[in-house]
PDB file of N, CA and C in Angstrom:
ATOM      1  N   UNK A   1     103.986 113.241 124.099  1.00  0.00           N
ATOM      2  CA  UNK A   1     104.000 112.212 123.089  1.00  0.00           C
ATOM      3  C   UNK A   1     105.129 111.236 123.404  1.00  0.00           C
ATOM      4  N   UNK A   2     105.002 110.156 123.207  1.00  0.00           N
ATOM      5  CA  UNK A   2     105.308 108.629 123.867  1.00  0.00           C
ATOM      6  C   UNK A   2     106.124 108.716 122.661  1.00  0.00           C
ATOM      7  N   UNK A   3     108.343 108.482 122.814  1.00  0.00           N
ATOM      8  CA  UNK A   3     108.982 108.036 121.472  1.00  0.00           C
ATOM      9  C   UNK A   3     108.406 106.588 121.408  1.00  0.00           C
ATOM     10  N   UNK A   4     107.996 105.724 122.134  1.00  0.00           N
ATOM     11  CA  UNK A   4     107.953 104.204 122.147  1.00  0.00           C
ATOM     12  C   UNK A   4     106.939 104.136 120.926  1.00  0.00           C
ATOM     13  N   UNK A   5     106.125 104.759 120.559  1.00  0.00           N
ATOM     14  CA  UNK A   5     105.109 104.790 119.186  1.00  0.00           C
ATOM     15  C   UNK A   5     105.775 104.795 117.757  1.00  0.00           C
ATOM     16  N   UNK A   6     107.141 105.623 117.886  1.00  0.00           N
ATOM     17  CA  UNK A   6     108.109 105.780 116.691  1.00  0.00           C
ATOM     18  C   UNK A   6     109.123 104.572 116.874  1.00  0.00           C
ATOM     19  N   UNK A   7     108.985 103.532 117.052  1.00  0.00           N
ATOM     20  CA  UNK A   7     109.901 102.730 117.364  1.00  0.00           C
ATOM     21  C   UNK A   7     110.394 102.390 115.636  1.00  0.00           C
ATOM     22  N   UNK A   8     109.002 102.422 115.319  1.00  0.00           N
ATOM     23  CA  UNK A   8     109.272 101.632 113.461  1.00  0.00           C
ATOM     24  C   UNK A   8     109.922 102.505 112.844  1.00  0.00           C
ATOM     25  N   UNK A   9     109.198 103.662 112.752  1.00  0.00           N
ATOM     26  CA  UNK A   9     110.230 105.071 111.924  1.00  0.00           C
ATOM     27  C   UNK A   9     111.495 105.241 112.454  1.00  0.00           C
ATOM     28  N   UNK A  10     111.609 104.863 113.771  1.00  0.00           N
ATOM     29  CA  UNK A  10     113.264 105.169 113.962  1.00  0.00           C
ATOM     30  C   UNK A  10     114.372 104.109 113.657  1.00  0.00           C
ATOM     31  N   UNK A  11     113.565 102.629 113.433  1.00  0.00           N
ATOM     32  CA  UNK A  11     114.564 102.010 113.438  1.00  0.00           C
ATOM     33  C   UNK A  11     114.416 102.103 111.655  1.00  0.00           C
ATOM     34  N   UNK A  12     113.439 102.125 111.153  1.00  0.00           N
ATOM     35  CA  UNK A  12     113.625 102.522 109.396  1.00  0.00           C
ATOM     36  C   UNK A  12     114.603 103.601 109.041  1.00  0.00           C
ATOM     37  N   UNK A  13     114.960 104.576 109.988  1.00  0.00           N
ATOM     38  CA  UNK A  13     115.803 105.947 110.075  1.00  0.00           C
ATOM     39  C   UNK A  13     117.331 105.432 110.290  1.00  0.00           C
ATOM     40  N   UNK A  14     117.517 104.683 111.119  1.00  0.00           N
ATOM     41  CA  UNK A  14     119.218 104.220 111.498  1.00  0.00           C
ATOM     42  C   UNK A  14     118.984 103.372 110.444  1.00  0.00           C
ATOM     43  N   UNK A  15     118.372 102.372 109.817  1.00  0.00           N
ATOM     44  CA  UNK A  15     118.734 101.612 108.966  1.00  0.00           C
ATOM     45  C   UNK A  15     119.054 102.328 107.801  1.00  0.00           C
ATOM     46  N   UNK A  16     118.245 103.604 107.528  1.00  0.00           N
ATOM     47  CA  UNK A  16     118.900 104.612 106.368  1.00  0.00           C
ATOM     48  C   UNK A  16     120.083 104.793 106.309  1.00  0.00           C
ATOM     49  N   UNK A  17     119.992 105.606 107.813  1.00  0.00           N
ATOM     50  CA  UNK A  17     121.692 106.209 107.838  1.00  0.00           C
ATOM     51  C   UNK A  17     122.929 105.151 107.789  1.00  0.00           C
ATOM     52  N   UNK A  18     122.305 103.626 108.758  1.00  0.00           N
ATOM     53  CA  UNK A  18     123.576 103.121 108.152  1.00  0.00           C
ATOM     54  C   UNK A  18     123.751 102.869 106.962  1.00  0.00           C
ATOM     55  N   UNK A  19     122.850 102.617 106.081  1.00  0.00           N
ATOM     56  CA  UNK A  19     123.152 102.373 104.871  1.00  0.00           C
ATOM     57  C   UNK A  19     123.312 103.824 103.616  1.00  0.00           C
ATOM     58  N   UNK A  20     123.134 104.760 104.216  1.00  0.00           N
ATOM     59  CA  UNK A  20     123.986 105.874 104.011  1.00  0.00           C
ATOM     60  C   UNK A  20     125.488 106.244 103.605  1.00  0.00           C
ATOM     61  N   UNK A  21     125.839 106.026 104.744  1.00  0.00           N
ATOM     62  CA  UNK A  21     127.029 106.184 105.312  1.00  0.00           C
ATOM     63  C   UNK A  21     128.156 105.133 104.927  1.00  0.00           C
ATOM     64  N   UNK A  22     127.700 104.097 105.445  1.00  0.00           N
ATOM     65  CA  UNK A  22     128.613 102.643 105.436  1.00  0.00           C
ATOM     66  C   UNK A  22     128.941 102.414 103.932  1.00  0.00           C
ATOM     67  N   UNK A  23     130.659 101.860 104.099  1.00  0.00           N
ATOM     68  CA  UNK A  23     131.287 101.611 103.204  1.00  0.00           C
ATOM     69  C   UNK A  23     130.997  99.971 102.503  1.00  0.00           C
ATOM     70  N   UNK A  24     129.774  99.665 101.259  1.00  0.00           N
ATOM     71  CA  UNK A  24     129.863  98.722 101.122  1.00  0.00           C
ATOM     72  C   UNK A  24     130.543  98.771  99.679  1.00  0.00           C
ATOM     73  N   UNK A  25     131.170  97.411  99.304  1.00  0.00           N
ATOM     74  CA  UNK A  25     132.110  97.079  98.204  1.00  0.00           C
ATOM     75  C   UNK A  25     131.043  96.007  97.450  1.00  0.00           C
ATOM     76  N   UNK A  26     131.312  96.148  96.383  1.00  0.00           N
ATOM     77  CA  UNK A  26     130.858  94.842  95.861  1.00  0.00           C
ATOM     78  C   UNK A  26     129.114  94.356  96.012  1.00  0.00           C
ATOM     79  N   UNK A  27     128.329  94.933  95.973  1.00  0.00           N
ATOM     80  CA  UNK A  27     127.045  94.836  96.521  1.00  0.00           C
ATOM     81  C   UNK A  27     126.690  94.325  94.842  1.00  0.00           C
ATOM     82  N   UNK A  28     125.357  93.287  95.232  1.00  0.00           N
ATOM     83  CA  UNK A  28     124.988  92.786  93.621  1.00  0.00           C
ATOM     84  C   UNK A  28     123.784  93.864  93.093  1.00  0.00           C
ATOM     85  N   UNK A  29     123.391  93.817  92.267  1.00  0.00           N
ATOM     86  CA  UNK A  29     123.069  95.119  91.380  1.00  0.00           C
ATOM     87  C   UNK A  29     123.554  96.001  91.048  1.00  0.00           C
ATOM     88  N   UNK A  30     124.402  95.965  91.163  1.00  0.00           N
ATOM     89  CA  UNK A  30     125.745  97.248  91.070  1.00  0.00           C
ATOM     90  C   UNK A  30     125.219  97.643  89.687  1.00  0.00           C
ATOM     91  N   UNK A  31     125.566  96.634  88.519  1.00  0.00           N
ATOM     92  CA  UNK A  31     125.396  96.991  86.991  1.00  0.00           C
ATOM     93  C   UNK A  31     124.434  97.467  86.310  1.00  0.00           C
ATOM     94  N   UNK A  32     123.086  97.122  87.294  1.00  0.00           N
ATOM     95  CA  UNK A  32     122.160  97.662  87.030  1.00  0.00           C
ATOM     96  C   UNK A  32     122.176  99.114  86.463  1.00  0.00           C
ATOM     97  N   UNK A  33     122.061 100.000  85.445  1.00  0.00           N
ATOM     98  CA  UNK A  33     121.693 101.138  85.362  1.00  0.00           C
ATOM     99  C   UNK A  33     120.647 101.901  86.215  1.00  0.00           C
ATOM    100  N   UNK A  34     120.937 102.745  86.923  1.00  0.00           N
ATOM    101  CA  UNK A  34     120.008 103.364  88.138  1.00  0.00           C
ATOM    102  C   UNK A  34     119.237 102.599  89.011  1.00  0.00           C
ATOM    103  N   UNK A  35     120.017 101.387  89.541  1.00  0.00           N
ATOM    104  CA  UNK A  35     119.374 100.736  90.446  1.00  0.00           C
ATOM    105  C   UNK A  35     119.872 101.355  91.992  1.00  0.00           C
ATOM    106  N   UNK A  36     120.454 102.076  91.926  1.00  0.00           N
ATOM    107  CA  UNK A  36     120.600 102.478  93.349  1.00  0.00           C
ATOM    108  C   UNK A  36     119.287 103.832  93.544  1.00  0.00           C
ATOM    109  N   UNK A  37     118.944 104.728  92.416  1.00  0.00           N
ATOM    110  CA  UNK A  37     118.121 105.398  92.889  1.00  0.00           C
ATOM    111  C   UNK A  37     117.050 104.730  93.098  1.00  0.00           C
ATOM    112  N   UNK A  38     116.581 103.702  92.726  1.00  0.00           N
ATOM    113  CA  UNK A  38     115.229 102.342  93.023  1.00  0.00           C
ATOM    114  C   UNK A  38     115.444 102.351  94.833  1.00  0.00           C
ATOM    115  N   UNK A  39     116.789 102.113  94.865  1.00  0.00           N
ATOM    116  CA  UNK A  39     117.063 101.425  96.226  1.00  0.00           C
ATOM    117  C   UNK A  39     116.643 102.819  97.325  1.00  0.00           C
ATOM    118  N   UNK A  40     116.966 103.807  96.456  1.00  0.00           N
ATOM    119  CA  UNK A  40     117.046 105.543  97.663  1.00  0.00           C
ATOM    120  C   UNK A  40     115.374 105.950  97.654  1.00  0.00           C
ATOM    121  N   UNK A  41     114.915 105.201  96.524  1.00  0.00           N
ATOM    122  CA  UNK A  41     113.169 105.681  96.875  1.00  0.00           C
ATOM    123  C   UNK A  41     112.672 104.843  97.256  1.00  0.00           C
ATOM    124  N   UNK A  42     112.354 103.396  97.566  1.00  0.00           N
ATOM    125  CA  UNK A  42     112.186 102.216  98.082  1.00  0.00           C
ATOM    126  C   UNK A  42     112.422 102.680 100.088  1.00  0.00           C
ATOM    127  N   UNK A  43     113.600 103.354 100.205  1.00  0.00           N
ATOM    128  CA  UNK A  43     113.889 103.577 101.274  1.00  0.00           C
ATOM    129  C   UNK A  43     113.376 104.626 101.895  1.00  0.00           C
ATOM    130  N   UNK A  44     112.804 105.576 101.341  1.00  0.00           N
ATOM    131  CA  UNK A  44     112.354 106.961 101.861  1.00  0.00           C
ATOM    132  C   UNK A  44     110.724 106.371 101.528  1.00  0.00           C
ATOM    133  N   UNK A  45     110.418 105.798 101.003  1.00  0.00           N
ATOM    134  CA  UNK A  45     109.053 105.308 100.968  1.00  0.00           C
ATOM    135  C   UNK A  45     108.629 104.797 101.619  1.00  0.00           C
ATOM    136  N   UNK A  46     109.286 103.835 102.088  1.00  0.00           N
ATOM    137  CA  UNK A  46     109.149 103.140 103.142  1.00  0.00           C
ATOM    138  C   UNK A  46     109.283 104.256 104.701  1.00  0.00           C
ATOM    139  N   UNK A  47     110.611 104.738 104.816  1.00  0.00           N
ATOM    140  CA  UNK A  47     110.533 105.414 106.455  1.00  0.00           C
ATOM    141  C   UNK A  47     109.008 106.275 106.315  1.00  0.00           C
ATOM    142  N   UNK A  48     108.468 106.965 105.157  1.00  0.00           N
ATOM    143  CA  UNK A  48     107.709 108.000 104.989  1.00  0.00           C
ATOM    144  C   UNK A  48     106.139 107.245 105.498  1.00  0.00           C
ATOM    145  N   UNK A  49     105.767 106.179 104.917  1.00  0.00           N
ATOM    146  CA  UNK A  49     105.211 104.945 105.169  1.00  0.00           C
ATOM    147  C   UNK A  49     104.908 104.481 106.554  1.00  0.00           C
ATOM    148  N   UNK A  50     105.814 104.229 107.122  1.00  0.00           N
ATOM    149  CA  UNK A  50     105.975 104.111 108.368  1.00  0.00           C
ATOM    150  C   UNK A  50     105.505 105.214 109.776  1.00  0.00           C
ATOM    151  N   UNK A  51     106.186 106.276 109.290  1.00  0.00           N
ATOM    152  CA  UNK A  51     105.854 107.725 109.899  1.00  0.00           C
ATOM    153  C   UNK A  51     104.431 107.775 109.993  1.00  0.00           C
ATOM    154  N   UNK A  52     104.231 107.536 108.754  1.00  0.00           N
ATOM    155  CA  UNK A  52     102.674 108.265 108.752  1.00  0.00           C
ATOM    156  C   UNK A  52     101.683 107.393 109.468  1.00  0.00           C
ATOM    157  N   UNK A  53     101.391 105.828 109.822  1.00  0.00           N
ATOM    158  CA  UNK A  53     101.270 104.833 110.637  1.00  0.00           C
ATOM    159  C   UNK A  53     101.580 105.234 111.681  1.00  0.00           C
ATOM    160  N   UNK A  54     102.722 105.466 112.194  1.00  0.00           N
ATOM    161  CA  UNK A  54     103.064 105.433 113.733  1.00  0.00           C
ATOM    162  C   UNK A  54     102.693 107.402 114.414  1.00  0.00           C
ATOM    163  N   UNK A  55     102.153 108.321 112.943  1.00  0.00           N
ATOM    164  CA  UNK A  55     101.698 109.512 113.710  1.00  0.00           C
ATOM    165  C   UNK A  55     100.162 108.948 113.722  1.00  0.00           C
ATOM    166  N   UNK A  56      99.402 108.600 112.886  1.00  0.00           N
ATOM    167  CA  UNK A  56      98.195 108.488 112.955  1.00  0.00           C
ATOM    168  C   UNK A  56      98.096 107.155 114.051  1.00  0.00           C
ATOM    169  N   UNK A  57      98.452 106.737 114.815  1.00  0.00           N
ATOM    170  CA  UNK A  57      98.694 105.769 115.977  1.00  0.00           C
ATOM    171  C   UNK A  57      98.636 106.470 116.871  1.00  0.00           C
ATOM    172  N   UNK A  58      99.157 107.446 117.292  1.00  0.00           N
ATOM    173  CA  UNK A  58      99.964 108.696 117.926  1.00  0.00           C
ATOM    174  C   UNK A  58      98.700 109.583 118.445  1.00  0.00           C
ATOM    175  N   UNK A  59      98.535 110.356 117.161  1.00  0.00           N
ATOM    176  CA  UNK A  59      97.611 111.402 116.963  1.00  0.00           C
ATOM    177  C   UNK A  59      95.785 110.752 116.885  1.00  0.00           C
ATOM    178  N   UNK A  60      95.745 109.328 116.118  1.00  0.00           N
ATOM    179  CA  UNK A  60      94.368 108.943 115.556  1.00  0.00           C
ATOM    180  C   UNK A  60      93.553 109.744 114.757  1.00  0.00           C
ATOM    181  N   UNK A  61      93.915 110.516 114.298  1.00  0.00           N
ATOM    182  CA  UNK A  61      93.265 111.456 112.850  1.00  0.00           C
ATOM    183  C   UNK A  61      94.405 111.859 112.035  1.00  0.00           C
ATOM    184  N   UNK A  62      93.895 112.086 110.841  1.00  0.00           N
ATOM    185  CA  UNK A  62      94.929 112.454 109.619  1.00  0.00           C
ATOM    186  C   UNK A  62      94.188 114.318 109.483  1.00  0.00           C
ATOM    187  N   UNK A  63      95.217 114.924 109.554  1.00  0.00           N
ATOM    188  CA  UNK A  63      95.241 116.522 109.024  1.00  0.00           C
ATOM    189  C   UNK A  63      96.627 116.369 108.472  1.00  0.00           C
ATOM    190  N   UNK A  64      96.018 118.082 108.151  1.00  0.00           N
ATOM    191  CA  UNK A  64      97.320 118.516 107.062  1.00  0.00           C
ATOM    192  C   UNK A  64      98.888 118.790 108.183  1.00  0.00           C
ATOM    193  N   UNK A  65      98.924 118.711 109.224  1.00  0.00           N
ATOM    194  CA  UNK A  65     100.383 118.813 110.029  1.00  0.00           C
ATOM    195  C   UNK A  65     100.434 117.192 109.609  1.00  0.00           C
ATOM    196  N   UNK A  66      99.585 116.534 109.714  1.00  0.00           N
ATOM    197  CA  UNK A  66     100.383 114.610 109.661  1.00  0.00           C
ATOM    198  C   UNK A  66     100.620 115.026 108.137  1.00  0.00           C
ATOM    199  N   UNK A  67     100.037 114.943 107.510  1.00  0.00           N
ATOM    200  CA  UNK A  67     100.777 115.003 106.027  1.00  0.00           C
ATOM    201  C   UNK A  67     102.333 115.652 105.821  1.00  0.00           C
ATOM    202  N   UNK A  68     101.737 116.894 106.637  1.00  0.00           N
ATOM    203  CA  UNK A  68     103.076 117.954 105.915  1.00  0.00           C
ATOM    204  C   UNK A  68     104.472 117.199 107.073  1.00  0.00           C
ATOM    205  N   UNK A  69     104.101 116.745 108.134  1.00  0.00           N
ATOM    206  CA  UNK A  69     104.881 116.201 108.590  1.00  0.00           C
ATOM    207  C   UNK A  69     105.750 114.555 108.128  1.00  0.00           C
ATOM    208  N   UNK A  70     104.762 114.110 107.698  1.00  0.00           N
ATOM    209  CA  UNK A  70     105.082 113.048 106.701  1.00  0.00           C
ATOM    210  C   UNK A  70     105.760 112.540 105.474  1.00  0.00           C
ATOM    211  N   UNK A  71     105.392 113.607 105.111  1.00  0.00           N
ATOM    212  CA  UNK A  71     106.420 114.217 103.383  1.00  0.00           C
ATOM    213  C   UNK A  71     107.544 114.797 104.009  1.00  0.00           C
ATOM    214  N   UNK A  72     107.700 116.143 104.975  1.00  0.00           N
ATOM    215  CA  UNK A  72     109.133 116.846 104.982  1.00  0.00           C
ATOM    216  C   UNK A  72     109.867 116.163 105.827  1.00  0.00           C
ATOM    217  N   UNK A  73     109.949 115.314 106.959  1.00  0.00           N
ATOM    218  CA  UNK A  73     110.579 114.865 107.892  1.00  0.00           C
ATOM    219  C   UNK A  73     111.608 113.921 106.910  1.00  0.00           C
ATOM    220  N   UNK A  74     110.920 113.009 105.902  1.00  0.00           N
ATOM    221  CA  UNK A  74     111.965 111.624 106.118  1.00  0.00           C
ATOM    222  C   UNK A  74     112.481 112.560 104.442  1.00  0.00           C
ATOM    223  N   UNK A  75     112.158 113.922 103.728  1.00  0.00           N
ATOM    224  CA  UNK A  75     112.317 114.318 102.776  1.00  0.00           C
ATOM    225  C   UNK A  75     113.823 114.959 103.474  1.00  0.00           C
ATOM    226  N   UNK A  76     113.757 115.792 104.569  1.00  0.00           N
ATOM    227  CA  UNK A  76     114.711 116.836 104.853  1.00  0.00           C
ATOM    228  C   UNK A  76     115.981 115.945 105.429  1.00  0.00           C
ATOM    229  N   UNK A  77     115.806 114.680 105.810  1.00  0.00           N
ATOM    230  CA  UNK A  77     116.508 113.509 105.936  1.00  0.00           C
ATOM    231  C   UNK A  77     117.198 113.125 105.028  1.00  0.00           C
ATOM    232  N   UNK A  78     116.561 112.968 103.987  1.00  0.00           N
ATOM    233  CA  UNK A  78     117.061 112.503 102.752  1.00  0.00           C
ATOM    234  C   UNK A  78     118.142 113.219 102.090  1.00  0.00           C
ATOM    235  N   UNK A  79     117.834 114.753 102.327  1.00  0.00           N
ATOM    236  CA  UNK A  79     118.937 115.946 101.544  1.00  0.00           C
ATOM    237  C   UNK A  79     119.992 115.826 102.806  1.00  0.00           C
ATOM    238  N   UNK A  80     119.826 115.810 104.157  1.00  0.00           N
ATOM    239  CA  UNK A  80     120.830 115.709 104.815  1.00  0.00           C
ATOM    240  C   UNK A  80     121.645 114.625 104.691  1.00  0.00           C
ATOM    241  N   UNK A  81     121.002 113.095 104.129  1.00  0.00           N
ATOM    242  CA  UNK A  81     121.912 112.061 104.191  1.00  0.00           C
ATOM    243  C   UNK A  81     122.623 112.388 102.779  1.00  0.00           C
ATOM    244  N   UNK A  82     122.082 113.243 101.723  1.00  0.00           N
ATOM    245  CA  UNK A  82     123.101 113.327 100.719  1.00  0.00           C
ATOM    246  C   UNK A  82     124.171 114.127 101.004  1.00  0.00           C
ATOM    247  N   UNK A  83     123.516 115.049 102.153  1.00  0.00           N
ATOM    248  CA  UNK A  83     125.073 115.816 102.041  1.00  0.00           C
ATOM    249  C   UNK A  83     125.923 115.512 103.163  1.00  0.00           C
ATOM    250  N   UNK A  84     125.942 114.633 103.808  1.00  0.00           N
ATOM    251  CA  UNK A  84     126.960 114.021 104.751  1.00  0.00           C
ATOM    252  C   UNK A  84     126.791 112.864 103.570  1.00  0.00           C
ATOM    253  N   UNK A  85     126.406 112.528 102.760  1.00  0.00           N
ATOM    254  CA  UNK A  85     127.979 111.583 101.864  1.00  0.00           C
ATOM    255  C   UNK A  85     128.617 112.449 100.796  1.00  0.00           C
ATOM    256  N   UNK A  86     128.350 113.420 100.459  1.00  0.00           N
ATOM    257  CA  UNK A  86     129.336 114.550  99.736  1.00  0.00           C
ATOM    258  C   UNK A  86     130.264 115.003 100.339  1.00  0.00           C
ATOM    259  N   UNK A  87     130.147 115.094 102.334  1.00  0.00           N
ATOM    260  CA  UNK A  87     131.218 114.912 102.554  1.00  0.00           C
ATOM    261  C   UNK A  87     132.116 113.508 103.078  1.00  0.00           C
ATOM    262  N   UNK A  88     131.817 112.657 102.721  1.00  0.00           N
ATOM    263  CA  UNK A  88     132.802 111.040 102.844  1.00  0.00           C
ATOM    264  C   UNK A  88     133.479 110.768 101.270  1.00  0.00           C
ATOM    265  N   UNK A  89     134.193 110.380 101.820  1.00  0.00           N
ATOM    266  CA  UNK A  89     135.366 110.374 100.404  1.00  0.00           C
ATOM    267  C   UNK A  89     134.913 108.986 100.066  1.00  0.00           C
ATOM    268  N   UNK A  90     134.213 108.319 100.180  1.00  0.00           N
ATOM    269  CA  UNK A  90     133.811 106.937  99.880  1.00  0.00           C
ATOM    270  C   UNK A  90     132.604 106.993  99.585  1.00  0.00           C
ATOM    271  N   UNK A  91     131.861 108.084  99.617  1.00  0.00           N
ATOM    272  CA  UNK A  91     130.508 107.714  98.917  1.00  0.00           C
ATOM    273  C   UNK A  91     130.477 109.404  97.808  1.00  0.00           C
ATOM    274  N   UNK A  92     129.294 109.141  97.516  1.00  0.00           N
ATOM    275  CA  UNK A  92     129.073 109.966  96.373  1.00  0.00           C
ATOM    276  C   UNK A  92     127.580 110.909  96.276  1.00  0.00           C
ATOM    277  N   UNK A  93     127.498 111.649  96.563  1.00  0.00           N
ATOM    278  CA  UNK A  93     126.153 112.337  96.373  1.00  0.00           C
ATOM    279  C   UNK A  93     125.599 113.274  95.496  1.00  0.00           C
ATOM    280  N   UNK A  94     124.547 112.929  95.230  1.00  0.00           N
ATOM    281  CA  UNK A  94     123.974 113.370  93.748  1.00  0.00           C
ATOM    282  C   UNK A  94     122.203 114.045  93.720  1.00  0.00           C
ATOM    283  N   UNK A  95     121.972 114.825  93.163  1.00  0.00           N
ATOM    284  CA  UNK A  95     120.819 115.518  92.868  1.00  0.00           C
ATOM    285  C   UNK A  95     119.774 114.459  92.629  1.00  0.00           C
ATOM    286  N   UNK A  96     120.136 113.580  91.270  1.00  0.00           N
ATOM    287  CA  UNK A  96     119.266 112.414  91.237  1.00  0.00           C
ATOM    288  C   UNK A  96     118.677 111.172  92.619  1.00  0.00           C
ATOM    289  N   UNK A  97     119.947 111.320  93.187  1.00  0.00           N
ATOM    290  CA  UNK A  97     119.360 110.314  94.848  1.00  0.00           C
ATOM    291  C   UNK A  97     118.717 111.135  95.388  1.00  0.00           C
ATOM    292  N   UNK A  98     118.838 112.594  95.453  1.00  0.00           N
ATOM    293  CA  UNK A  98     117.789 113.043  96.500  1.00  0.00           C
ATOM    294  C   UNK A  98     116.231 113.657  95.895  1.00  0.00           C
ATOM    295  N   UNK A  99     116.798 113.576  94.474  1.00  0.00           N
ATOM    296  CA  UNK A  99     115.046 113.275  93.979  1.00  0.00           C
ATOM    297  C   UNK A  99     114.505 111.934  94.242  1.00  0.00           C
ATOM    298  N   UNK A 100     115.320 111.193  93.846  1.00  0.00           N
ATOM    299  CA  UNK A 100     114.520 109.637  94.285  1.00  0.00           C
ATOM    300  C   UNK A 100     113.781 109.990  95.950  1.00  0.00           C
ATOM    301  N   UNK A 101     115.268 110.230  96.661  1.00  0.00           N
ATOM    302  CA  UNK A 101     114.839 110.527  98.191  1.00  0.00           C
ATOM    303  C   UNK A 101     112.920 111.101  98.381  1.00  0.00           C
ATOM    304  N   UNK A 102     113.671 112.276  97.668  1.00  0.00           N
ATOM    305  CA  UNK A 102     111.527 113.370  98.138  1.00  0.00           C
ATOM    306  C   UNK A 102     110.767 112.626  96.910  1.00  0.00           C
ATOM    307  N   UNK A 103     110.799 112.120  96.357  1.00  0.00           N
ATOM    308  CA  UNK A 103     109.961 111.547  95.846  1.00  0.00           C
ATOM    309  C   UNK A 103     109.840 110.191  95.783  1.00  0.00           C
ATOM    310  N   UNK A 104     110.216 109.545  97.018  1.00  0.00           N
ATOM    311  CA  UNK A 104     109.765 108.489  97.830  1.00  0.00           C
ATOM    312  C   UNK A 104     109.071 108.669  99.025  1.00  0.00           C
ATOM    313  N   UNK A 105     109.588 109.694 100.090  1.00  0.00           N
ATOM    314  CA  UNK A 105     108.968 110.356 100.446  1.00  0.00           C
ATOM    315  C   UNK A 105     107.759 111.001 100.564  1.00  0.00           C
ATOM    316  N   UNK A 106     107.094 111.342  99.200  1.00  0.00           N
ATOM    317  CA  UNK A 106     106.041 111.982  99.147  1.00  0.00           C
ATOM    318  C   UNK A 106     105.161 110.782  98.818  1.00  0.00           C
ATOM    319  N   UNK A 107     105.332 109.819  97.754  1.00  0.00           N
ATOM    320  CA  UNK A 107     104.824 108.708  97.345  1.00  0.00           C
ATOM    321  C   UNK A 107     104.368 107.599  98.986  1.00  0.00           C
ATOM    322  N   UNK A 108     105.911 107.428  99.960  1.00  0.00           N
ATOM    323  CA  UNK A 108     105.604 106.598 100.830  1.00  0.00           C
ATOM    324  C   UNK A 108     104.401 107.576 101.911  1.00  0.00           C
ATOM    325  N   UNK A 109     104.281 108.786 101.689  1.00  0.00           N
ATOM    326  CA  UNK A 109     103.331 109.533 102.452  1.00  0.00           C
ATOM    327  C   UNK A 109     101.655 109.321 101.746  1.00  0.00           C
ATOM    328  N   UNK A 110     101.393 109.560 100.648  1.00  0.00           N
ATOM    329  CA  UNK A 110     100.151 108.704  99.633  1.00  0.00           C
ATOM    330  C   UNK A 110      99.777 107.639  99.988  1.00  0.00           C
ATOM    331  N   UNK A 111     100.759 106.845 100.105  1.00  0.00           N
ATOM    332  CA  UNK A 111     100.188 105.153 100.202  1.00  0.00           C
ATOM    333  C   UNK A 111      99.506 104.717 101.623  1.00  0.00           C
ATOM    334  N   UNK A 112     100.458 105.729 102.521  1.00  0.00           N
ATOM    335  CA  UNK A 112      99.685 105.365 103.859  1.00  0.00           C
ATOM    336  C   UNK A 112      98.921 106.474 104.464  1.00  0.00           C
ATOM    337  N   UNK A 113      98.500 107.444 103.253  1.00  0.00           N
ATOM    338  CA  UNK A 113      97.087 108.102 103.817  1.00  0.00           C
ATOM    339  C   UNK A 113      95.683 107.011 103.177  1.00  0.00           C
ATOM    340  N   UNK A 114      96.256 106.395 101.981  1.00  0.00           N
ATOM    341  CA  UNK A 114      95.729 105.915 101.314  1.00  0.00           C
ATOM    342  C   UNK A 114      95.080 104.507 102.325  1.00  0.00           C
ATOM    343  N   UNK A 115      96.229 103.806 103.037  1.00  0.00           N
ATOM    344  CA  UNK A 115      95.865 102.426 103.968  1.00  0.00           C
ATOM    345  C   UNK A 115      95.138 103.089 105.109  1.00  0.00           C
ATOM    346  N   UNK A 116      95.287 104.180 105.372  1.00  0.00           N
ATOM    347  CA  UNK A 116      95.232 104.525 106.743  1.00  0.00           C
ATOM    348  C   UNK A 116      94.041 104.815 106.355  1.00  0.00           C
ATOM    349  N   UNK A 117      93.189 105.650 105.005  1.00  0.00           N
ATOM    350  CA  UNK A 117      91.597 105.897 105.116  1.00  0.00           C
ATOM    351  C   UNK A 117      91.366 104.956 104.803  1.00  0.00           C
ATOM    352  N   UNK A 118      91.318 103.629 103.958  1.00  0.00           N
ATOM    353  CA  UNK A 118      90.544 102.655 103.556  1.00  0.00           C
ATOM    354  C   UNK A 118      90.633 101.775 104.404  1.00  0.00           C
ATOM    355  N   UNK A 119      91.963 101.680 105.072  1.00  0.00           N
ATOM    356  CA  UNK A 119      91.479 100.094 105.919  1.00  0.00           C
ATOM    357  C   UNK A 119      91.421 100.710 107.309  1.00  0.00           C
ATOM    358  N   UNK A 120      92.116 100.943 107.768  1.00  0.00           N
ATOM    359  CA  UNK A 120      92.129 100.917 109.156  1.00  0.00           C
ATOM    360  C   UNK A 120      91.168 102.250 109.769  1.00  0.00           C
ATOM    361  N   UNK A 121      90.680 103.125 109.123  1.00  0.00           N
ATOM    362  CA  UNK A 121      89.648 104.404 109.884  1.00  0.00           C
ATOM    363  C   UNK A 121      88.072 103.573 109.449  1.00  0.00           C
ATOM    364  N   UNK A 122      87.953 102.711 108.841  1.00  0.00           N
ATOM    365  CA  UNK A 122      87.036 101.936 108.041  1.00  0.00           C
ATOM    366  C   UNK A 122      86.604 100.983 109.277  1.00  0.00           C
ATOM    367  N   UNK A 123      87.381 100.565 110.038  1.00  0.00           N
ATOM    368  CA  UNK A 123      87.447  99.467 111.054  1.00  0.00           C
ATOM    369  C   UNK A 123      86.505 100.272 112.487  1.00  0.00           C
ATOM    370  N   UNK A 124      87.090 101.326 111.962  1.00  0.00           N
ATOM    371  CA  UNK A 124      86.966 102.451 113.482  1.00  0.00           C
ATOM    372  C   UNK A 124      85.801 102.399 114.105  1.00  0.00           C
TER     373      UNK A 124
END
């Protein structure tokens, strides 16, 4: 299997982690009440999204390994990026982000079984 097929999921993956990790100050929405968990499922929806596109690219059929691979990959990601910021003294990690996390995750895995049977196996 060719990484050049995961090009999208991986660069959706470093864009996680940097924005993980990295120390930003002052970002607008801040005041928002729970707008950062919007931002942590938006993001796992998306890599999850992506994944599932670039396996069914990959593979060209949907089974239950693309699914289960789809949901746990950018899910087990998600609990790891919370707990490398539990340990940075500048960020903060919480139960609620990594529900947002798997349950963006599972949602961004739906939507593109969902594109992937209606439009594009439709074309086939």
């Amino acid at each position: 299997m060719s990484y050049r097929r995961f090009v999208k999921s991986i660069v959706v993956a470093v864009a996680i982690l940097v924005l993980s990790v990295g120390q930003f100050n002052d970002l607008p929405g801040q005041e928002v009440t729970n707008a950062d968990k919007m931002v942590h499922f938006i993001m796992y929806l998306s890599l999850s999204f992506v994944l599932g596109r670039d396996l069914y690219a990959t593979r060209g059929k949907l089974s239950a390994s693309w699914w289960t691979a789809t949901v746990l990959l950018p899910a087990l990601f998600g609990v790891l990026m919370e707990g490398i910021q539990f340990l940075l003294p500048y960020r903060s990690a919480s139960l609620a982000d990594m529900a947002a996390n798997i349950s963006g995750a599972a949602i961004g895995t739906a939507l593109s079984f969902v594109m992937i049977d209606r439009f594009i196996r439709k074309k086939e």
